[in-house]
PDB file of N, CA and C in Angstrom:
ATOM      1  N   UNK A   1     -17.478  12.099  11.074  1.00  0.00           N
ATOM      2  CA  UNK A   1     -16.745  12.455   9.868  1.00  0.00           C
ATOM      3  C   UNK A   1     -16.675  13.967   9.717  1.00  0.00           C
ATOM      4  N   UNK A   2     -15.943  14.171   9.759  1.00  0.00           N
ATOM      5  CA  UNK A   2     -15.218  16.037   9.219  1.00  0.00           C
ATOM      6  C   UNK A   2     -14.920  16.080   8.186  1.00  0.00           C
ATOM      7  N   UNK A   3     -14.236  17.691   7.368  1.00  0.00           N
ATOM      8  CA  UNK A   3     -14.230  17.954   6.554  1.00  0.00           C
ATOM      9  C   UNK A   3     -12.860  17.057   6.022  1.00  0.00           C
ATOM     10  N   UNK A   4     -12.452  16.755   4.676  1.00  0.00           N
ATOM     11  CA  UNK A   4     -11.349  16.410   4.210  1.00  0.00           C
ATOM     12  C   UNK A   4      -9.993  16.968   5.174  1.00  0.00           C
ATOM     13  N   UNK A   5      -8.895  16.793   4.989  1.00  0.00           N
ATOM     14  CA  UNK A   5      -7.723  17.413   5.217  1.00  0.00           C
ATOM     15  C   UNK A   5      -7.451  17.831   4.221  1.00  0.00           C
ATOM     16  N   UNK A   6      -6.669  19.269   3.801  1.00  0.00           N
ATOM     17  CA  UNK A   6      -6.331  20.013   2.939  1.00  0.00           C
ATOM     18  C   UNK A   6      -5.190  20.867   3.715  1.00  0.00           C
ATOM     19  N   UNK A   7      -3.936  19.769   3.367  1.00  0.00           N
ATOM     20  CA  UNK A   7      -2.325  20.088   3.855  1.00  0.00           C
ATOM     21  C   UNK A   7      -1.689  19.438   2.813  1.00  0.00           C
ATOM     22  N   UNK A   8      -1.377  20.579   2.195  1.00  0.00           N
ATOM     23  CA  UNK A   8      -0.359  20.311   1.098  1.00  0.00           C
ATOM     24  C   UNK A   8       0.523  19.822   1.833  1.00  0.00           C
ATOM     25  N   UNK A   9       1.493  18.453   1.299  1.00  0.00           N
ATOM     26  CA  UNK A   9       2.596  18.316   1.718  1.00  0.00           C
ATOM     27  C   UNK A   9       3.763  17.938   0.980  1.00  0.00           C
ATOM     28  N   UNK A  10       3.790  17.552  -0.575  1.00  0.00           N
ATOM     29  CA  UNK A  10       4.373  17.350  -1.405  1.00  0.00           C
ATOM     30  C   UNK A  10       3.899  16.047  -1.895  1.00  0.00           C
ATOM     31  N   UNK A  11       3.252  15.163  -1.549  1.00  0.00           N
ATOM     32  CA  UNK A  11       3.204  13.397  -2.023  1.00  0.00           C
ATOM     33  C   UNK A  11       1.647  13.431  -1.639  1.00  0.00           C
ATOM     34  N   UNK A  12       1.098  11.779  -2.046  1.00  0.00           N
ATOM     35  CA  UNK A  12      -0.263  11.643  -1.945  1.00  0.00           C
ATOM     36  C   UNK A  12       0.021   9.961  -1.929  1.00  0.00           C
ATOM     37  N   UNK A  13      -0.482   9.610  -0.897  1.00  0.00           N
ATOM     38  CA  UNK A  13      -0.234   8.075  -0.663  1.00  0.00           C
ATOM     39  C   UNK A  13      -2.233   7.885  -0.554  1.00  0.00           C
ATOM     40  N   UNK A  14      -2.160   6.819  -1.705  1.00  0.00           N
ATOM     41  CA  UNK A  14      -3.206   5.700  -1.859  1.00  0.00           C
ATOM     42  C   UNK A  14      -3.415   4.445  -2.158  1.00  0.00           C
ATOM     43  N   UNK A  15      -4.423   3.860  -2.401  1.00  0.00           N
ATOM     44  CA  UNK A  15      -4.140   2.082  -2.275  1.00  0.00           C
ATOM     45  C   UNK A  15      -4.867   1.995  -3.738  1.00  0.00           C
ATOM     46  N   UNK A  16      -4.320   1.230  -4.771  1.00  0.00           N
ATOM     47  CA  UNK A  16      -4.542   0.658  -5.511  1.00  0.00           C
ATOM     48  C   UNK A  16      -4.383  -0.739  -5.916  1.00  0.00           C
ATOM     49  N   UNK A  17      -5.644  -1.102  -6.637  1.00  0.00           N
ATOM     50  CA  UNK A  17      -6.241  -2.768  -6.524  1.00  0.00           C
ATOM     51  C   UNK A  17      -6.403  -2.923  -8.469  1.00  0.00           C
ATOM     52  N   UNK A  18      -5.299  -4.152  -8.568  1.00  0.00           N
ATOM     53  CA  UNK A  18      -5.561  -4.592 -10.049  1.00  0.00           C
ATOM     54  C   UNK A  18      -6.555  -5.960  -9.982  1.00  0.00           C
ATOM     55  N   UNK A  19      -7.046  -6.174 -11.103  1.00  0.00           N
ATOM     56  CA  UNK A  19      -7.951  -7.073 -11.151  1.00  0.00           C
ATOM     57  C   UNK A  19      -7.016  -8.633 -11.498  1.00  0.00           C
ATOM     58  N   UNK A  20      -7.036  -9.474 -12.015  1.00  0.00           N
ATOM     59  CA  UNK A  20      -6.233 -10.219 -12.412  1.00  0.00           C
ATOM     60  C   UNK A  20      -6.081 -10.194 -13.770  1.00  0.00           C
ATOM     61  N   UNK A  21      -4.822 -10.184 -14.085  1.00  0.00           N
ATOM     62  CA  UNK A  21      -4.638 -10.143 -15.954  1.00  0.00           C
ATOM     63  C   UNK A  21      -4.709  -8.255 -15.861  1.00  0.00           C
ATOM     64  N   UNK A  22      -4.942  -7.437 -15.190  1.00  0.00           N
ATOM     65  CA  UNK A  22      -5.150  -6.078 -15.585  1.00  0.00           C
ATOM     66  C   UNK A  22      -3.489  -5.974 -15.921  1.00  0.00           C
ATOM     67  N   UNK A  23      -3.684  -4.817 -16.834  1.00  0.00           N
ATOM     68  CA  UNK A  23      -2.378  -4.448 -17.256  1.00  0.00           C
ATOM     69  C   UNK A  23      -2.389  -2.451 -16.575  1.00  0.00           C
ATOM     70  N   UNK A  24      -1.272  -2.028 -16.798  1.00  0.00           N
ATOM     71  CA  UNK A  24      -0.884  -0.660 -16.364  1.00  0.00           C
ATOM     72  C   UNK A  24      -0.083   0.001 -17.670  1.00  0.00           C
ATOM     73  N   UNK A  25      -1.178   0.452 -18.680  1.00  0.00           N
ATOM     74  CA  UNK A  25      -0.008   1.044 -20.095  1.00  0.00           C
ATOM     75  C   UNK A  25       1.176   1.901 -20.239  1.00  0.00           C
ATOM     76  N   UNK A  26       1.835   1.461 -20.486  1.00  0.00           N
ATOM     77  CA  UNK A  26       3.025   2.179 -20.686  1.00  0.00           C
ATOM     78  C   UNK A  26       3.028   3.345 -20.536  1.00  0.00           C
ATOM     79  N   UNK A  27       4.030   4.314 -19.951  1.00  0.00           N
ATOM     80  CA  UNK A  27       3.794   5.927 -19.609  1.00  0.00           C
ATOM     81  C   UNK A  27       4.732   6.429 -19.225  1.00  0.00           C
ATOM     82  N   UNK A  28       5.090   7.533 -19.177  1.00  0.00           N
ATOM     83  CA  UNK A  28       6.170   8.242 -18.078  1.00  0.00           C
ATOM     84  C   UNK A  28       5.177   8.780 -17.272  1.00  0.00           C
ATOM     85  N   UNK A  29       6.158   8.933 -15.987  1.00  0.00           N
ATOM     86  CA  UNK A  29       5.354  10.646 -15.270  1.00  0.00           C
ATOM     87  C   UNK A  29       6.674  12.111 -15.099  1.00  0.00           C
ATOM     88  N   UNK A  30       6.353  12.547 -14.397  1.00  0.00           N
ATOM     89  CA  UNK A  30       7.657  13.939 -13.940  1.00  0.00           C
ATOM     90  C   UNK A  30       7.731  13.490 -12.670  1.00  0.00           C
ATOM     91  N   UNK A  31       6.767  12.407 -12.117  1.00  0.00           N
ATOM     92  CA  UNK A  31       7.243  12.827 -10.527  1.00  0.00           C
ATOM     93  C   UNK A  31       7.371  11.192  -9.995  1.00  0.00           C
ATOM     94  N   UNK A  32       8.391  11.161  -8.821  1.00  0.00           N
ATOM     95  CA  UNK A  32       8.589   9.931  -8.170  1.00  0.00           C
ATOM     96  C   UNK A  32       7.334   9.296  -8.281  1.00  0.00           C
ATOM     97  N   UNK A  33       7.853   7.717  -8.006  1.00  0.00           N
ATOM     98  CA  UNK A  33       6.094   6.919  -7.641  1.00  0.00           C
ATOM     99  C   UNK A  33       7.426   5.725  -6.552  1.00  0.00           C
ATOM    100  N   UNK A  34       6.546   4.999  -5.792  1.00  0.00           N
ATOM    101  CA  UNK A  34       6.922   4.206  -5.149  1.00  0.00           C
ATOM    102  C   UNK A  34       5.761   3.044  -4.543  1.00  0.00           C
ATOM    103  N   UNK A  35       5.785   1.697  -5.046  1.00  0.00           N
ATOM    104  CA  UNK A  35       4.614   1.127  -4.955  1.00  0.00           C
ATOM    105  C   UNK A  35       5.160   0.442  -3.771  1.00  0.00           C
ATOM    106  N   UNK A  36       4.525   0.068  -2.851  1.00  0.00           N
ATOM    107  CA  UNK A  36       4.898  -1.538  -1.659  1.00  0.00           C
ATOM    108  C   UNK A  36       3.478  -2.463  -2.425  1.00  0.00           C
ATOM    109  N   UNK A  37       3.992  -3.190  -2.651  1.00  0.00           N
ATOM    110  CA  UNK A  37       3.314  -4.614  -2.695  1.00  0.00           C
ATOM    111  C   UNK A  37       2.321  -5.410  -1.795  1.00  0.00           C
ATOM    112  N   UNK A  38       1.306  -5.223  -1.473  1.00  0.00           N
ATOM    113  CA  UNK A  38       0.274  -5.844   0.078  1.00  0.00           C
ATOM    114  C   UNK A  38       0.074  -7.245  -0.244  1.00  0.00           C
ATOM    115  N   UNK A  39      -0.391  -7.654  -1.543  1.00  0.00           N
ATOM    116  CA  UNK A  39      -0.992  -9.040  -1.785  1.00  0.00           C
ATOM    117  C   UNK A  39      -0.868  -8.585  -3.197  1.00  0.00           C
ATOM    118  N   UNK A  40      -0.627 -10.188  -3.731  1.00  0.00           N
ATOM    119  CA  UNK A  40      -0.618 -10.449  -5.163  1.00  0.00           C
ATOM    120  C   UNK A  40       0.836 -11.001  -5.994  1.00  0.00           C
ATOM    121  N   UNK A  41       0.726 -10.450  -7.097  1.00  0.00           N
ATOM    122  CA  UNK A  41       2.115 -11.054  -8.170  1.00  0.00           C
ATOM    123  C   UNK A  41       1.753  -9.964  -9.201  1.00  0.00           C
ATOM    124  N   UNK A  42       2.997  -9.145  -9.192  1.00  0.00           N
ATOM    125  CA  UNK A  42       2.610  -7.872 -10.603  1.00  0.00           C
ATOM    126  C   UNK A  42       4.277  -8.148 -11.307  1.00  0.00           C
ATOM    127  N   UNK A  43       4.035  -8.230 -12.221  1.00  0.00           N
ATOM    128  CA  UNK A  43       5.403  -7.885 -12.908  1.00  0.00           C
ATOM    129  C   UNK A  43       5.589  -6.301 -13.435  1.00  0.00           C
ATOM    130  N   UNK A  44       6.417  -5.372 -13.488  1.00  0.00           N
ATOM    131  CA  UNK A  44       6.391  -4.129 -13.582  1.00  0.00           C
ATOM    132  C   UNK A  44       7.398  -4.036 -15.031  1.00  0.00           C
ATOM    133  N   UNK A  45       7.709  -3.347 -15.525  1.00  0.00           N
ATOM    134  CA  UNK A  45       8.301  -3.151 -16.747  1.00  0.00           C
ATOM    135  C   UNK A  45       8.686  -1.440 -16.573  1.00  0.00           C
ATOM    136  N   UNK A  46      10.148  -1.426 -16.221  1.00  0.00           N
ATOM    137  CA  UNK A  46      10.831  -0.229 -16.175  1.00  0.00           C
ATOM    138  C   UNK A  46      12.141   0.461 -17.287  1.00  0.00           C
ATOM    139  N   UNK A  47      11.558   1.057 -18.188  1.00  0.00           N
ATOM    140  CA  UNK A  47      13.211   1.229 -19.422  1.00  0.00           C
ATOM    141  C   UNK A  47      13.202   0.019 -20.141  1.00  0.00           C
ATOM    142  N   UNK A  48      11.805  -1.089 -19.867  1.00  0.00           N
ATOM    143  CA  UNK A  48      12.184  -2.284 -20.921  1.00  0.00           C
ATOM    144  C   UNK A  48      12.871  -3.381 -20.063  1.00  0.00           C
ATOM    145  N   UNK A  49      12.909  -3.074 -18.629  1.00  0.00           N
ATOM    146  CA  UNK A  49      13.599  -4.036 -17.863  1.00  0.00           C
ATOM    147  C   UNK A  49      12.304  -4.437 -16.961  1.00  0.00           C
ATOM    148  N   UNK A  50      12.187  -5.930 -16.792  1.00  0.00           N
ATOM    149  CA  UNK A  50      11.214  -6.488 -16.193  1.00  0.00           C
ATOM    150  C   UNK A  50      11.356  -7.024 -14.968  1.00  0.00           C
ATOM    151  N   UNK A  51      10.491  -6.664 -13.659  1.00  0.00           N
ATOM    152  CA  UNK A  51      10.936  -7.203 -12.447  1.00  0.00           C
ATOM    153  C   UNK A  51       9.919  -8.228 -11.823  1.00  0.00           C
ATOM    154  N   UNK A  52       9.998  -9.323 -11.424  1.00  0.00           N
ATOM    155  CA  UNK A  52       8.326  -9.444 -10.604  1.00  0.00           C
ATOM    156  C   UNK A  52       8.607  -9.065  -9.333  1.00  0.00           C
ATOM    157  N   UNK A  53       7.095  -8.675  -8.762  1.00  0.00           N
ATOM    158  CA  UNK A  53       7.230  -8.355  -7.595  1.00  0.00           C
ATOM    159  C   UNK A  53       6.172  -9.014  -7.060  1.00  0.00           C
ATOM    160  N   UNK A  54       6.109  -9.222  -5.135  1.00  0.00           N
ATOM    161  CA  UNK A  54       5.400  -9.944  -4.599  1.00  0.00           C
ATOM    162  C   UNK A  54       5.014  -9.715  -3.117  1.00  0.00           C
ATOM    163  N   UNK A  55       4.193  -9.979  -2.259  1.00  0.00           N
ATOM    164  CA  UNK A  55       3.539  -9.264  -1.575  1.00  0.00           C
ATOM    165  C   UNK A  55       5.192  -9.238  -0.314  1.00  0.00           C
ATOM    166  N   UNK A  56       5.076  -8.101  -0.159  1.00  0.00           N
ATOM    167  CA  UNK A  56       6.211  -7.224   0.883  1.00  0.00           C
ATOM    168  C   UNK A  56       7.450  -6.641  -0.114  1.00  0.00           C
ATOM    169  N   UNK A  57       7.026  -6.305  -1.465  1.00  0.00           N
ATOM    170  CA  UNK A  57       8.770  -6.071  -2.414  1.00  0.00           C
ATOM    171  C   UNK A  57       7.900  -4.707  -2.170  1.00  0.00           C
ATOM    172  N   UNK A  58       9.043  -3.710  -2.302  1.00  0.00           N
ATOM    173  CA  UNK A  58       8.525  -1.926  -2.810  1.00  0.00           C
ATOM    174  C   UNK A  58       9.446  -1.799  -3.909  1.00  0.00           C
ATOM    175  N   UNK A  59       8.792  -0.837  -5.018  1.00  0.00           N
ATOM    176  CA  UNK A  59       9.533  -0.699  -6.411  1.00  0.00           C
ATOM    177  C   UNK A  59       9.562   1.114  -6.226  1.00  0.00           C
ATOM    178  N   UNK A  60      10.414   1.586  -6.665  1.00  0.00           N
ATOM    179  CA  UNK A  60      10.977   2.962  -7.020  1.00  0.00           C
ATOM    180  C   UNK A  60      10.757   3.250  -8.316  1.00  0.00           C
ATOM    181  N   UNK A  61      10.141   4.294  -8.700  1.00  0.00           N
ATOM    182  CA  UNK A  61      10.080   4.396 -10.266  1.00  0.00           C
ATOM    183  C   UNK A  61      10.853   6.000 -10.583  1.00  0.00           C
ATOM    184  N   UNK A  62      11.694   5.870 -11.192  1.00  0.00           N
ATOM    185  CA  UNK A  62      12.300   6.947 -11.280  1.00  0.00           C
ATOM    186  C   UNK A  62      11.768   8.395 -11.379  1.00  0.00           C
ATOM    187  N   UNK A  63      11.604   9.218 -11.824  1.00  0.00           N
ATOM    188  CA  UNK A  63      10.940  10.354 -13.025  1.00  0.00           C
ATOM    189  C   UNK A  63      11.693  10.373 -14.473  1.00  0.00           C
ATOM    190  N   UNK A  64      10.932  10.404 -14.972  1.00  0.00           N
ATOM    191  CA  UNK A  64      10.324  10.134 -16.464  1.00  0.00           C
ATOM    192  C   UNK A  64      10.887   9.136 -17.120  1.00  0.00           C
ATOM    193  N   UNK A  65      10.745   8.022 -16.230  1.00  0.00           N
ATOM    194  CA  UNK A  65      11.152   6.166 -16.690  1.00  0.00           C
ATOM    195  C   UNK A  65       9.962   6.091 -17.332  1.00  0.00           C
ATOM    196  N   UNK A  66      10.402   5.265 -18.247  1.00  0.00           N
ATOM    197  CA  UNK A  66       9.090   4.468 -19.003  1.00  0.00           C
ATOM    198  C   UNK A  66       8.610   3.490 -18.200  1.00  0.00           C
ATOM    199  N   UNK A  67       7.369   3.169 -17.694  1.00  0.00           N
ATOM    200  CA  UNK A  67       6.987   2.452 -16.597  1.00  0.00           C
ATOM    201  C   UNK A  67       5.301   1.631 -17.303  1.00  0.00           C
ATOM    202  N   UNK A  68       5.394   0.366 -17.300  1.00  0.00           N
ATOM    203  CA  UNK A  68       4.436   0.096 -17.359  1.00  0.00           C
ATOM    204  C   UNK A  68       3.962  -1.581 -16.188  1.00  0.00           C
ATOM    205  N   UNK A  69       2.941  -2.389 -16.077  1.00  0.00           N
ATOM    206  CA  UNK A  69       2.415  -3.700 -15.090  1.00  0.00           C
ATOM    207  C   UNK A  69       1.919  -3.996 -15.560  1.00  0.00           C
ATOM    208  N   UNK A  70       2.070  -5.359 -14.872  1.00  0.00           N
ATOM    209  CA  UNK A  70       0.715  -6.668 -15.514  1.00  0.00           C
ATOM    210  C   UNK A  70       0.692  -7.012 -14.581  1.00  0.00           C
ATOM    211  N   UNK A  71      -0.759  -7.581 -13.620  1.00  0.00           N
ATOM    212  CA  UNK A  71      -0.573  -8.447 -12.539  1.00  0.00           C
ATOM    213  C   UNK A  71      -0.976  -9.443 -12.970  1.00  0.00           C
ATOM    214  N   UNK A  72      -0.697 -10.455 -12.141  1.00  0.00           N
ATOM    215  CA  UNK A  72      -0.950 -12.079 -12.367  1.00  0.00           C
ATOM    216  C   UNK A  72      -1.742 -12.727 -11.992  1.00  0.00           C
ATOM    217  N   UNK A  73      -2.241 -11.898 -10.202  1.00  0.00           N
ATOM    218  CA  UNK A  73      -3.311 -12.333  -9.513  1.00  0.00           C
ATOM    219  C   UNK A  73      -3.715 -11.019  -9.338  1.00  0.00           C
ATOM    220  N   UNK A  74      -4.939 -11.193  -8.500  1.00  0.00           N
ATOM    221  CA  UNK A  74      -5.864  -9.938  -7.710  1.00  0.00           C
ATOM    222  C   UNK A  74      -4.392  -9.312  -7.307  1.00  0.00           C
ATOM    223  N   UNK A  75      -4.781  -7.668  -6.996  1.00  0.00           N
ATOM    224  CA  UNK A  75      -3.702  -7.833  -6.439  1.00  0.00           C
ATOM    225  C   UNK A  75      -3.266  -6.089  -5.847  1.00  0.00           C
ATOM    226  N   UNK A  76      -2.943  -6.227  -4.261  1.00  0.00           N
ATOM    227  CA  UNK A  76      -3.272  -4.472  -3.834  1.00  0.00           C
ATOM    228  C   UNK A  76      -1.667  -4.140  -3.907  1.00  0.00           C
ATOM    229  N   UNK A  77      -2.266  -2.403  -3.588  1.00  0.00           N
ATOM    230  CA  UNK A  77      -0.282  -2.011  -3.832  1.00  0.00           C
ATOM    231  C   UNK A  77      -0.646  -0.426  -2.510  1.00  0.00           C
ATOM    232  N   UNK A  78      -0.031   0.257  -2.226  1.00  0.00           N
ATOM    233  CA  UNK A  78      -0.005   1.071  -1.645  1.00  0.00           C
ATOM    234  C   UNK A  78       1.311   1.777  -2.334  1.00  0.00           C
ATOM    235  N   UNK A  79       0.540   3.451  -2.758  1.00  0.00           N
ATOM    236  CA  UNK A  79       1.245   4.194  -4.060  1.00  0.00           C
ATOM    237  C   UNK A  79       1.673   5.275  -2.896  1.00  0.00           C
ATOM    238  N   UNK A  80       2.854   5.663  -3.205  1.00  0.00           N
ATOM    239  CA  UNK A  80       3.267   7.244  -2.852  1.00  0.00           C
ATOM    240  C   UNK A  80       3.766   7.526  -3.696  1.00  0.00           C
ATOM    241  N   UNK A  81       3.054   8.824  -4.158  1.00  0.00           N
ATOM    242  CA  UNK A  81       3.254   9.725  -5.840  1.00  0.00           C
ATOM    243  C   UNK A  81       3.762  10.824  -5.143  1.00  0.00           C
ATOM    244  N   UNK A  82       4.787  11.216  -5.748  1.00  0.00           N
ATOM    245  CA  UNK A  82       5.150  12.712  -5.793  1.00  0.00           C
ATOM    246  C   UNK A  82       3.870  13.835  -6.239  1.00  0.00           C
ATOM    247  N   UNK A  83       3.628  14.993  -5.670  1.00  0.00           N
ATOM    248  CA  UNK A  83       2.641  15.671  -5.978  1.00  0.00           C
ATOM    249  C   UNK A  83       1.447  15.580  -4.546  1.00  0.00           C
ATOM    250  N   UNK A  84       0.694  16.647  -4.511  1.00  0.00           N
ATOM    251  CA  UNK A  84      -0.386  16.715  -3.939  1.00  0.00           C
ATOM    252  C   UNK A  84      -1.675  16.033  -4.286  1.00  0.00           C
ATOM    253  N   UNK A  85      -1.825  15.828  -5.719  1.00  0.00           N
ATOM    254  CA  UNK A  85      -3.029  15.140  -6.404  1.00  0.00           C
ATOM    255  C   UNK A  85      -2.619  13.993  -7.443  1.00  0.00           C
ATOM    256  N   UNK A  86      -2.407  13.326  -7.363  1.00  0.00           N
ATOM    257  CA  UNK A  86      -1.582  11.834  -8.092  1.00  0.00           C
ATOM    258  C   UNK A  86      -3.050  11.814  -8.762  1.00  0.00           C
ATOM    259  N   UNK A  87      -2.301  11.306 -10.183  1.00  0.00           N
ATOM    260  CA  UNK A  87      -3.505  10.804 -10.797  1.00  0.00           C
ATOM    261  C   UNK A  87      -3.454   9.330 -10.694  1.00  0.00           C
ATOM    262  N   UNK A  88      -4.859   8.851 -11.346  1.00  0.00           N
ATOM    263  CA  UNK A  88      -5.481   7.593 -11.826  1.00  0.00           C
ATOM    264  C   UNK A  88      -4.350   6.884 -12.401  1.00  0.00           C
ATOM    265  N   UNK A  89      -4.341   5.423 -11.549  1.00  0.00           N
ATOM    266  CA  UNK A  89      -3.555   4.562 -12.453  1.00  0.00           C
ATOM    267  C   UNK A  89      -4.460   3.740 -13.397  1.00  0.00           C
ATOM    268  N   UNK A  90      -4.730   4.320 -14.453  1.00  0.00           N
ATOM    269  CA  UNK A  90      -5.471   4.283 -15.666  1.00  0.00           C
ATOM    270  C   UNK A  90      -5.092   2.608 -16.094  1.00  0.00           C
ATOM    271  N   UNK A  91      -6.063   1.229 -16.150  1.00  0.00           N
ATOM    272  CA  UNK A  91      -5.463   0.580 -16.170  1.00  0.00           C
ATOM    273  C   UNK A  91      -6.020  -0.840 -15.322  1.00  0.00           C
ATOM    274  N   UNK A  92      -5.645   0.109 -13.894  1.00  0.00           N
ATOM    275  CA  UNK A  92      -5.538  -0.945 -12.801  1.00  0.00           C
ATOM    276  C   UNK A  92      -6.784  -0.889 -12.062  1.00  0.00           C
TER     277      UNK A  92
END
């Protein structure tokens, strides 16, 4: 094991895991998000428009959409956030 990588490159891709029943509160951000779906059932809520999604869908979230989830089951996602340091999906 070596030191971290520290190469800015514009985005930050990580894996996030909801529990079942977890929800994702309502929010904007400023910067793209783009989830792929690995396993599970999340319904997403974009502008008030509701999609489900399921393991192999990818969702686009605009910048500064109102964006909020509920998953249904366990359930993983693989995130690419705009930005070098993506925050916490507070939530999930």
């Amino acid at each position: 094991p070596g030191a971290p990588i520290n190469n800015p490159h514009g985005f930050t891709v990580s894996e996030v895991r909801f529990g079942d029943g977890a929800r994702l509160a309502p929010h904007r951000s400023p910067l793209p998000d783009v989830w792929f779906l690995q396993s599970g059932a999340l319904t997403v809520d974009i502008d008030g428009e509701q999609i489900d999604l399921g393991p192999g869908d990818t969702f686009t979230f605009a910048r500064n959409a109102l964006r909020a989830a509920q998953a249904h089951t366990p359930s993983v996602l693989v995130r690419v956030h705009g930005g070098d340091n993506a925050p916490e999906l507070l939530g999930a």
